[in-house]
C-alpha atoms as a PDB file:
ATOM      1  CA  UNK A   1    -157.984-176.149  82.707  1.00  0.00           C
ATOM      2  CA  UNK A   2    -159.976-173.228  83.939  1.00  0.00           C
ATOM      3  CA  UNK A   3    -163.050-172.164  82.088  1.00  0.00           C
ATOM      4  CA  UNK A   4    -161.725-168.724  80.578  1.00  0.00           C
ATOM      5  CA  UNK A   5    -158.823-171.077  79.294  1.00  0.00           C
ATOM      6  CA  UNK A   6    -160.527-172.762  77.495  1.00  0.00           C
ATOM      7  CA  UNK A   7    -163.145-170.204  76.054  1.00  0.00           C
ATOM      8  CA  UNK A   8    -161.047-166.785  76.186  1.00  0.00           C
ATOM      9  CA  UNK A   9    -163.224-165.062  73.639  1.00  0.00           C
ATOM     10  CA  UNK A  10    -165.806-164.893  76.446  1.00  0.00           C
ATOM     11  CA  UNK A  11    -163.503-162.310  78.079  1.00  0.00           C
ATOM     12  CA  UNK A  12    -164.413-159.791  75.571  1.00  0.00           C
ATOM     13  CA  UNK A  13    -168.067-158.049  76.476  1.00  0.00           C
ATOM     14  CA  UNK A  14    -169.224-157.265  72.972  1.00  0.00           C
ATOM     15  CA  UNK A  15    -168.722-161.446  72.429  1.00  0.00           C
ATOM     16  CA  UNK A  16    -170.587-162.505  75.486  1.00  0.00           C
ATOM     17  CA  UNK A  17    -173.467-159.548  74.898  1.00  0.00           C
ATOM     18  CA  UNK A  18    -174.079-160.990  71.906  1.00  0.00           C
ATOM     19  CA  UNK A  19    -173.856-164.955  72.779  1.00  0.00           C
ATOM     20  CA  UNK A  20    -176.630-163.804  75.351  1.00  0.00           C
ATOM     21  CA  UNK A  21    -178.523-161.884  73.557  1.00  0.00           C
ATOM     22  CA  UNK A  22    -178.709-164.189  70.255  1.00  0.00           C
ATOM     23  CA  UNK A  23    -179.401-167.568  73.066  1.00  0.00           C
ATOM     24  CA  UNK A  24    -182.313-165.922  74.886  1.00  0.00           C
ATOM     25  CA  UNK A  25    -184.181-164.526  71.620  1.00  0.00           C
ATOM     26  CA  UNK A  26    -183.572-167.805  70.077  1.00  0.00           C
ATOM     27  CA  UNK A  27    -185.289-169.498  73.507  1.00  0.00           C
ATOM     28  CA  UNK A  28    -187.745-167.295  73.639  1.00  0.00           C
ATOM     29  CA  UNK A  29    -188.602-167.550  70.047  1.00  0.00           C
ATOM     30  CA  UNK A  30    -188.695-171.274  70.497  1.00  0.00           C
ATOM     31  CA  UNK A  31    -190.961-171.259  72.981  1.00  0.00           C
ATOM     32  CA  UNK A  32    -193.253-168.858  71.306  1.00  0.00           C
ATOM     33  CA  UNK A  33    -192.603-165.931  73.440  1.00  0.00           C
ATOM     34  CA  UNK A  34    -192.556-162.599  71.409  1.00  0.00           C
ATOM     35  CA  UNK A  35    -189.677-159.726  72.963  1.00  0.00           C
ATOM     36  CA  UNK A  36    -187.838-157.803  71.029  1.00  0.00           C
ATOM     37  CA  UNK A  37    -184.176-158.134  70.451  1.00  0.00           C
ATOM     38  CA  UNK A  38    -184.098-154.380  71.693  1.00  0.00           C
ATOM     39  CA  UNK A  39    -185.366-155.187  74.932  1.00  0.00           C
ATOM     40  CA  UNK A  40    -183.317-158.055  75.128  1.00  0.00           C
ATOM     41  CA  UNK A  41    -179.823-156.282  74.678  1.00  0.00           C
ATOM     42  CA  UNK A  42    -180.902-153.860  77.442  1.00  0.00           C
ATOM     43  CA  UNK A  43    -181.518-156.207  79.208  1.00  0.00           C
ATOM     44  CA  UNK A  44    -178.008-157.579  79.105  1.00  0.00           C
ATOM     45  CA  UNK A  45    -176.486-154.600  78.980  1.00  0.00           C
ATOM     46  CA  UNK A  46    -178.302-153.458  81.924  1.00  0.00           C
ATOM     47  CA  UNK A  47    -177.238-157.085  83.460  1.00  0.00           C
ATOM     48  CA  UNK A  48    -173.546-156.483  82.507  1.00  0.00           C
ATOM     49  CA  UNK A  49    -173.158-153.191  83.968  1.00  0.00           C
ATOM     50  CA  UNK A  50    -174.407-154.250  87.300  1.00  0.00           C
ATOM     51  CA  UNK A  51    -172.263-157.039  87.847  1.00  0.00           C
ATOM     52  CA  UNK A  52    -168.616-154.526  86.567  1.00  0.00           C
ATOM     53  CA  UNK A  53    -169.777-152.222  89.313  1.00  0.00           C
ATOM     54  CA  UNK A  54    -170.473-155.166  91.803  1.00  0.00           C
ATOM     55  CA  UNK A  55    -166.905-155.608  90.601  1.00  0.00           C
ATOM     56  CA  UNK A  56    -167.689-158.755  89.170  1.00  0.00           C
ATOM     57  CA  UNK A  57    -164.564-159.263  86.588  1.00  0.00           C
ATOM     58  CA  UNK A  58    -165.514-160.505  83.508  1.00  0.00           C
ATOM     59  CA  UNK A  59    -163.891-158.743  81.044  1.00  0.00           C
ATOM     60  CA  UNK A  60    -159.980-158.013  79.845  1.00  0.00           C
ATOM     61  CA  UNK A  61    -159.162-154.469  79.883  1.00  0.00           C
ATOM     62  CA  UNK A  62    -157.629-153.986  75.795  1.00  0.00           C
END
């Protein structure tokens, strides 16, 4: 079984965004380090966008 079998949600962009978002603030606030959640989903979105025009395919087209 492939992985996007198995986990098909993680097709969807506005899913993954923010299963990335919510694991690195959650890592970061572990670990002390203070960043907002603002600058984190730019950061991811900026992340995202590079890899669709890299023509990286991560996402179903709905």
């Amino acid at each position: 079984m492939k992985f996007y079998e198995k986990y098909p949600q993680l097709k969807d962009k506005n899913f993954l965004s923010r299963i990335l978002v919510n694991t690195v603030f959650s890592t970061m606030s572990l670990e002390d380090q203070q960043v907002s959640k603002i600058k984190i989903i730019k950061i991811v979105e900026t992340i995202l966008e590079e890899k669709e025009i890299e023509g990286k395919e991560f996402f179903i087209e709905e």
